[in-house]
N, C-alpha and C. Protein backbone atom coordinates (compact mmCIF):
# COMPACT_ATOMS: atom_id res chain seq x y z
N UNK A 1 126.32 42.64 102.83
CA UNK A 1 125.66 43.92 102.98
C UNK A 1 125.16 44.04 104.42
N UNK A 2 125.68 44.93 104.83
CA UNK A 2 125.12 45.49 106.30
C UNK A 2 123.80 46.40 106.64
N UNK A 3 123.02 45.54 107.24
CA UNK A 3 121.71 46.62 107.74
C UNK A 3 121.75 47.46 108.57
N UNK A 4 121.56 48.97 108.23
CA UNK A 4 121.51 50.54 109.10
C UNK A 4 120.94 49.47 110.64
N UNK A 5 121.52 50.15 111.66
CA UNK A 5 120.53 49.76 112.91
C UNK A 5 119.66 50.62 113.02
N UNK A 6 118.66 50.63 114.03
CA UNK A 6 117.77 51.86 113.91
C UNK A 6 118.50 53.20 114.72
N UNK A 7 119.19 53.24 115.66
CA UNK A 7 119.97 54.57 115.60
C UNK A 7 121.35 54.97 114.32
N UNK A 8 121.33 54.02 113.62
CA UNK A 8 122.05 54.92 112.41
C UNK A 8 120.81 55.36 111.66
N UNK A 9 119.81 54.98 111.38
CA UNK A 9 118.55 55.26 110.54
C UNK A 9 118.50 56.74 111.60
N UNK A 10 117.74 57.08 112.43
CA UNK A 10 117.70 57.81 113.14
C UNK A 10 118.53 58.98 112.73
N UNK A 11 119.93 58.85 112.43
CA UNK A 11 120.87 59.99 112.85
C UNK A 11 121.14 60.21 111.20
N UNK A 12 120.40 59.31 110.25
CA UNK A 12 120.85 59.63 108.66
C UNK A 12 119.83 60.71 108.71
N UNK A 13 118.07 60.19 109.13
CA UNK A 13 117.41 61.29 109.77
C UNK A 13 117.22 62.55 110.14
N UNK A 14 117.93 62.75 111.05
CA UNK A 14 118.41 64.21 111.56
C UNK A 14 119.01 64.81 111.17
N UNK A 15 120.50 63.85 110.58
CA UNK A 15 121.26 64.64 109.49
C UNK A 15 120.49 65.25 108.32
N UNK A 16 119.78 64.84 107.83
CA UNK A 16 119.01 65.32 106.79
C UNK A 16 117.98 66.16 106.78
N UNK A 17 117.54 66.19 108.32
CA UNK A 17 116.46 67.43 108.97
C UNK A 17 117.56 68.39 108.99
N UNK A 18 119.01 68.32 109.54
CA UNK A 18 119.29 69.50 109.78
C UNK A 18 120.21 69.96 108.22
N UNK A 19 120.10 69.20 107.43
CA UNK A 19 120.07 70.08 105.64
C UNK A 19 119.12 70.83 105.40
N UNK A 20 117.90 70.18 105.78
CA UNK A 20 116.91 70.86 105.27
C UNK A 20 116.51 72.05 105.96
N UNK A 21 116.91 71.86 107.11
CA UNK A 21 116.76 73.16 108.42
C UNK A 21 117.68 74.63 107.41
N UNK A 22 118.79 74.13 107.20
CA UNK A 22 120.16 75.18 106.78
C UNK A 22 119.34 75.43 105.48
N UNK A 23 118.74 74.35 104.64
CA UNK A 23 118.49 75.07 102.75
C UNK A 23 117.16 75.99 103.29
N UNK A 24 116.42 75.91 104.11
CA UNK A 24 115.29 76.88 104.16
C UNK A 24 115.63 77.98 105.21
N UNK A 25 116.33 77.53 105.78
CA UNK A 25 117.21 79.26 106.51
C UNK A 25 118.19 79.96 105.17
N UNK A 26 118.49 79.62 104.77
CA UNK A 26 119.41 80.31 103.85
C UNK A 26 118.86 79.91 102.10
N UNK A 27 118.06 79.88 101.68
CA UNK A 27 117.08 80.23 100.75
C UNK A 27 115.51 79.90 100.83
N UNK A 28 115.27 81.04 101.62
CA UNK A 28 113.52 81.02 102.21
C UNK A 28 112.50 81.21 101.39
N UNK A 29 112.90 81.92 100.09
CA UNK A 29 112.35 82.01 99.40
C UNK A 29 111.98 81.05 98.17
N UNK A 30 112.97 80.40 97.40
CA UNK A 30 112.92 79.22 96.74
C UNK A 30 112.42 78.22 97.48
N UNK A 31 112.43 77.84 98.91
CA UNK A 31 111.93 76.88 99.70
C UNK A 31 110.12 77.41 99.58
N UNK A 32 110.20 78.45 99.46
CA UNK A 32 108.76 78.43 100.41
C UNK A 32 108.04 78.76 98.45
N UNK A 33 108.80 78.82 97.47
CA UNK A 33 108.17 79.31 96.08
C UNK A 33 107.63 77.21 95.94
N UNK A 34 109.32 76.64 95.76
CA UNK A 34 108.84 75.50 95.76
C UNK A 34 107.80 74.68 96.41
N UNK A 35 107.44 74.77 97.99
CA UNK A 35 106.59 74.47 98.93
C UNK A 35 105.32 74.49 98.44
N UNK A 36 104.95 76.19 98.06
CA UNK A 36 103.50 76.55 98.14
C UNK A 36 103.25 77.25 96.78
N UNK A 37 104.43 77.27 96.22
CA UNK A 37 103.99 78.19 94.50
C UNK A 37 104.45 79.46 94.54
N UNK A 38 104.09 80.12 93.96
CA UNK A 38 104.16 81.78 93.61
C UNK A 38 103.93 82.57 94.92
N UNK A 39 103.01 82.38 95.77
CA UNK A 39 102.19 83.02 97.00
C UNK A 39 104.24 82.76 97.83
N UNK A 40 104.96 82.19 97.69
CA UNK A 40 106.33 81.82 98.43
C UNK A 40 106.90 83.03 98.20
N UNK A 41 106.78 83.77 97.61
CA UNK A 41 107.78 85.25 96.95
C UNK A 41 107.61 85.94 98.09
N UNK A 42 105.80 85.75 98.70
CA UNK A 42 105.70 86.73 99.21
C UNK A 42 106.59 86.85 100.95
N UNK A 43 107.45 88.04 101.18
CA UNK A 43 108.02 88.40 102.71
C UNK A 43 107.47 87.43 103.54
N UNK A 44 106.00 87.55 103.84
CA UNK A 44 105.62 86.55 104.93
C UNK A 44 106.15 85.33 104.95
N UNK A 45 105.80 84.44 103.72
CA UNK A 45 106.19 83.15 103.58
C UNK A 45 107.47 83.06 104.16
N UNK A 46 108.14 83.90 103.37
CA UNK A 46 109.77 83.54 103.79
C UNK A 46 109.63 83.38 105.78
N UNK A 47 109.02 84.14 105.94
CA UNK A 47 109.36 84.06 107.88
C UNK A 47 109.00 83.04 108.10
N UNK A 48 107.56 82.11 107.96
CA UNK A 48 107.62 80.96 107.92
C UNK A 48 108.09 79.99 107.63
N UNK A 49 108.97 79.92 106.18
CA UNK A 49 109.77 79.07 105.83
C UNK A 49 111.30 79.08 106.64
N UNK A 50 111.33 80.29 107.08
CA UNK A 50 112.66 80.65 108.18
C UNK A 50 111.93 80.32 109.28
N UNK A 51 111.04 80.10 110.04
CA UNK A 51 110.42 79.35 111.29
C UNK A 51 110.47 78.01 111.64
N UNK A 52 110.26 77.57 110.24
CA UNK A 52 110.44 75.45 109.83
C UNK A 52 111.45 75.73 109.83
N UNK A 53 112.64 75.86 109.36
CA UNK A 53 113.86 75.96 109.24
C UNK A 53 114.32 75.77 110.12
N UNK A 54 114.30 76.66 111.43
CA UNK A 54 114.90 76.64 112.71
C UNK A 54 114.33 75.37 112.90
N UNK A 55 113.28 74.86 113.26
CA UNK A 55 112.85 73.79 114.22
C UNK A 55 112.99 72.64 113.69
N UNK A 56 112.75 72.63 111.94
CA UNK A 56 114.11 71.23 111.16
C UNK A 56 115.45 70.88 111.98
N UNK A 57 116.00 72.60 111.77
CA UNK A 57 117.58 72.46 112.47
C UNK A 57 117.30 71.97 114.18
N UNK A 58 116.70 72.24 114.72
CA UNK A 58 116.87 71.81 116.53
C UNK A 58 116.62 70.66 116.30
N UNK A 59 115.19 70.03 115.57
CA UNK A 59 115.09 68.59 115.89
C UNK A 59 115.94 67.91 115.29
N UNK A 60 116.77 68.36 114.18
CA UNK A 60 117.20 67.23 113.69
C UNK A 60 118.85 67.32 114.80
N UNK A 61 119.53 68.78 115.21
CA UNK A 61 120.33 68.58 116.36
C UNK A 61 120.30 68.32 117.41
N UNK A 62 118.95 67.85 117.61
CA UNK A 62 118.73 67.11 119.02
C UNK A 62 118.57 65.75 118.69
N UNK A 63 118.13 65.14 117.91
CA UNK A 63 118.61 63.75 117.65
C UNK A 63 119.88 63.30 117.18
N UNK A 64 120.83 63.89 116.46
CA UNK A 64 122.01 63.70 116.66
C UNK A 64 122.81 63.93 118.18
N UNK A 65 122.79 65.12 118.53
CA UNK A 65 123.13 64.84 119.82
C UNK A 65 122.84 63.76 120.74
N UNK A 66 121.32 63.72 120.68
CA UNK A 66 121.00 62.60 121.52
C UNK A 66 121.73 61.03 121.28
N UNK A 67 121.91 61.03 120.36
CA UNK A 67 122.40 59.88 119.65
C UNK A 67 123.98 59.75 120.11
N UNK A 68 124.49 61.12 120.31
CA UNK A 68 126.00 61.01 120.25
C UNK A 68 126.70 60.76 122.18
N UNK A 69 125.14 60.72 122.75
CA UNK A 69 125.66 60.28 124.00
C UNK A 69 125.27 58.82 124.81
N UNK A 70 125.58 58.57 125.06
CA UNK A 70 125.07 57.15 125.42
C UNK A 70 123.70 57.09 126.95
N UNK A 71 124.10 58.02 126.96
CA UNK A 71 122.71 58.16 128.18
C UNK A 71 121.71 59.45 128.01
N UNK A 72 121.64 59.58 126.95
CA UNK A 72 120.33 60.47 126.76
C UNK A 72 119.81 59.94 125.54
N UNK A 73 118.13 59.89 126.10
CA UNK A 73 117.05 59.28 124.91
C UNK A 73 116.95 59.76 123.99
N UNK A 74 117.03 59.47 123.02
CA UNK A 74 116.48 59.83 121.82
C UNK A 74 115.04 59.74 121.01
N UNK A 75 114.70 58.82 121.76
CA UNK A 75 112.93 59.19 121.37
C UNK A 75 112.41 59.52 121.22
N UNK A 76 112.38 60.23 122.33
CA UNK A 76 111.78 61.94 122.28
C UNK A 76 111.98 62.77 121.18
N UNK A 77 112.99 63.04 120.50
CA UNK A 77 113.82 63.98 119.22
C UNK A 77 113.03 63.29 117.88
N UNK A 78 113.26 62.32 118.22
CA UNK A 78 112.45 61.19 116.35
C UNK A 78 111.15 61.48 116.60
N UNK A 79 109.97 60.92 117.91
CA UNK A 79 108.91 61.62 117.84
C UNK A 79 108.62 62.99 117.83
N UNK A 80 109.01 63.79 118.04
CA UNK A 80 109.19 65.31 117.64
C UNK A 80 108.85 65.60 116.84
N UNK A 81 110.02 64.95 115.74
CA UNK A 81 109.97 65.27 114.21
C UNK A 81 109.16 64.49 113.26
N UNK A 82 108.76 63.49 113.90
CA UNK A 82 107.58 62.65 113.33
C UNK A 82 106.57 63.95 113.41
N UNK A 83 106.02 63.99 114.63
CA UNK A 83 104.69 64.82 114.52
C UNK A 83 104.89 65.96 113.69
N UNK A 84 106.48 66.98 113.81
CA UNK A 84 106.26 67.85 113.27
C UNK A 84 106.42 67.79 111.47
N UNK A 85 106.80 66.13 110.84
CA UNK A 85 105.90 65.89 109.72
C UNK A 85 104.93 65.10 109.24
N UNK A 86 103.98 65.20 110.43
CA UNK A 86 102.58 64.95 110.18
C UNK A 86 102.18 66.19 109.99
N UNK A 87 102.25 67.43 110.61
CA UNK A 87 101.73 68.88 110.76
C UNK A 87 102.17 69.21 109.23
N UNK A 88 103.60 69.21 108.73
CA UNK A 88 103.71 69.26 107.16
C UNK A 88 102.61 68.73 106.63
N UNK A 89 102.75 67.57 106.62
CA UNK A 89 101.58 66.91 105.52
C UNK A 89 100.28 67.33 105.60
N UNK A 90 99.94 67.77 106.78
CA UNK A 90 98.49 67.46 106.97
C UNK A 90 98.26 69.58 106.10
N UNK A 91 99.02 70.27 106.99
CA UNK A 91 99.07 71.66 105.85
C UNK A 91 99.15 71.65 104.97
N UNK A 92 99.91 70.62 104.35
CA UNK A 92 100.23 71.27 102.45
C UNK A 92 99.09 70.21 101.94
N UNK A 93 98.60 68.93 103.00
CA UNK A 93 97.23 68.51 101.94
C UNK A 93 96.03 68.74 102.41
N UNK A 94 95.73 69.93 103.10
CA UNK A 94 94.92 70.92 103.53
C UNK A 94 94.62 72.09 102.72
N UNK A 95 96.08 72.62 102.11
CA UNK A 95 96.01 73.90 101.53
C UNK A 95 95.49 73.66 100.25
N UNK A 96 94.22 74.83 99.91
CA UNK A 96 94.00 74.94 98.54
C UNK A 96 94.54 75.30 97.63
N UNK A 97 95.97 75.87 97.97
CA UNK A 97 96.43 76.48 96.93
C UNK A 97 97.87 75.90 96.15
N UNK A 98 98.18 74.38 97.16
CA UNK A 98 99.58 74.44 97.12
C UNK A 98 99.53 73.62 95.86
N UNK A 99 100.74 73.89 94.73
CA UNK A 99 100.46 73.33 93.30
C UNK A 99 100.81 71.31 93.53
N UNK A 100 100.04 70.76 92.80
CA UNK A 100 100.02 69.32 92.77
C UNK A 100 101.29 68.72 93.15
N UNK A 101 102.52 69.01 92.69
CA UNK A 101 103.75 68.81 92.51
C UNK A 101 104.49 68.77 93.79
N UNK A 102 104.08 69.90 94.69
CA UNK A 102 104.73 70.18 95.93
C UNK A 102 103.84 68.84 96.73
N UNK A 103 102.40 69.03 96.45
CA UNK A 103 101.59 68.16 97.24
C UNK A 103 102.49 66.92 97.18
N UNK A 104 103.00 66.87 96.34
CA UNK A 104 103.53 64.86 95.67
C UNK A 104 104.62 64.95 96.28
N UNK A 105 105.57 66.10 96.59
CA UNK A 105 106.71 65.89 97.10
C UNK A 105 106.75 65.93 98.64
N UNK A 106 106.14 67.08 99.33
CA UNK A 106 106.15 66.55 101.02
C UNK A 106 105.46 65.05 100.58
N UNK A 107 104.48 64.89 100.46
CA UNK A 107 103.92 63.30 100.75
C UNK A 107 104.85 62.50 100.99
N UNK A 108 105.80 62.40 99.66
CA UNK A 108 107.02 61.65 99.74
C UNK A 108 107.66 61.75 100.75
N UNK A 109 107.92 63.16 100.98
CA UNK A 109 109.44 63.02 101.92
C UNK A 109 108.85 63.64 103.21
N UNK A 110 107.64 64.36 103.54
CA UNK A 110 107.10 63.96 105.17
C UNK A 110 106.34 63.09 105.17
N UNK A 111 105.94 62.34 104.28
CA UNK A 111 105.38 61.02 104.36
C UNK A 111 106.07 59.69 104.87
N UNK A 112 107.33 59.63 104.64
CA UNK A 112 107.95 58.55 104.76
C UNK A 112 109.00 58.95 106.02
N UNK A 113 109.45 60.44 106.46
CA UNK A 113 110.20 60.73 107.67
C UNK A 113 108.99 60.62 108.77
N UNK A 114 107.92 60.63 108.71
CA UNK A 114 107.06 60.38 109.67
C UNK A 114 106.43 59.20 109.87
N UNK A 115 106.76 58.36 108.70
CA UNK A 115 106.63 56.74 108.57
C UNK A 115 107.76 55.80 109.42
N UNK A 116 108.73 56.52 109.02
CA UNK A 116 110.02 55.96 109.54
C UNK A 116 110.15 56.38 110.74
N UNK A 117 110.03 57.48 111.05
CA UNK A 117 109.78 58.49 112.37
C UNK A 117 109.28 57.00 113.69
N UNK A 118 107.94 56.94 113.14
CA UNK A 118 106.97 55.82 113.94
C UNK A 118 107.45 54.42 113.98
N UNK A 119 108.08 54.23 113.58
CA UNK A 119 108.86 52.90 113.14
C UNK A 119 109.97 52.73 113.87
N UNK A 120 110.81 54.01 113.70
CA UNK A 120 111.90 53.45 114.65
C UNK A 120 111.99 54.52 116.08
N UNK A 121 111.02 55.13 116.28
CA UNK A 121 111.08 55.97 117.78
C UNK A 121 111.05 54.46 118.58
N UNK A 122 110.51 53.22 118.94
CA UNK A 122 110.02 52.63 119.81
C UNK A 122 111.77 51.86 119.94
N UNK A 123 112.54 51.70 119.14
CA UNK A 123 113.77 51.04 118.92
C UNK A 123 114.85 52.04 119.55
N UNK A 124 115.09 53.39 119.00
CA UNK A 124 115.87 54.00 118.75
C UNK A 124 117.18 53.91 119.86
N UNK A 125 116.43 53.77 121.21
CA UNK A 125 117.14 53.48 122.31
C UNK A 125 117.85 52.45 122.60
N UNK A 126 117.55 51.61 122.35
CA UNK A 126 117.68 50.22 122.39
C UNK A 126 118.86 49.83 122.50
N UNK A 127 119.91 50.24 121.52
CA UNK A 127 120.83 50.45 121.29
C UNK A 127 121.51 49.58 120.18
N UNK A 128 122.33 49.43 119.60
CA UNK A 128 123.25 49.17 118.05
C UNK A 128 123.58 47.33 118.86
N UNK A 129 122.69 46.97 117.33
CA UNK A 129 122.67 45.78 117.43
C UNK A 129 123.99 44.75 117.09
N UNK A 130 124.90 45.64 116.60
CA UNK A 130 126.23 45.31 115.94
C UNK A 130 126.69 45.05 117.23
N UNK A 131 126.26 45.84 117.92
CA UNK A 131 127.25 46.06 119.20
C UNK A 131 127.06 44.60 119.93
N UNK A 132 125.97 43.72 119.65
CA UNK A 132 126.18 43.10 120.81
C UNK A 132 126.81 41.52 120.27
């Protein structure tokens, strides 16, 4: 069994920021019903949930890119998206209104992309350990 290096971790990462970028651009509303509850129906939400969306999609295509060249950092792109899911977490376990369920699910999943985020930004560069 082969261990991810930390730029394949990285780019499974981004790949998966930029799913999540595309499912909340192109259903803003189920994203933002699931997110925050019922209050998600409402027009506004959706612009916000189409706001994360875009900036899912850049960070997570700027760490792939970054990744896909051999002389541009990638650090920068993983801390990015670290902070920008700390800012998730820290909103939805801020908000009074958001139902328990959603609370349990960012935790999970900006809990642990901003876990991992911090974990492997300091590596990411480094470069593929296979390689050497």
């Amino acid at each position: 069994m082969s261990v991810m290096s930390p730029r394949d971790m990285a780019r499974a990462i981004g790949l998966g920021r930029i799913g999540i970028g595309v499912t909340l651009l192109a259903l803003p509303g189920t994203a933002a019903r699931m997110w925050i509850g019922r209050d998600g129906a409402q027009p506004a939400a959706k612009v916000l949930v189409r706001a994360v969306g875009v900036r899912d999609l850049g960070l997570g295509l700027g760490v792939v890119r970054a990744l896909d060249r051999e002389d541009a950092p990638a650090r920068g792109w993983v801390e990015a998206g670290m902070v920008a899911d700390l800012v998730d977490l820290g909103a939805t376990l801020v908000g009074r209104d958001v139902p328990a369920l959603s609370r349990l699910g960012i935790l999970v999943l900006a809990g642990s992309a901003a876990a991992a985020g911090a974990w492997l930004a300091p590596s990411v560069d480094e470069g593929d350990s296979s390689d050497q």
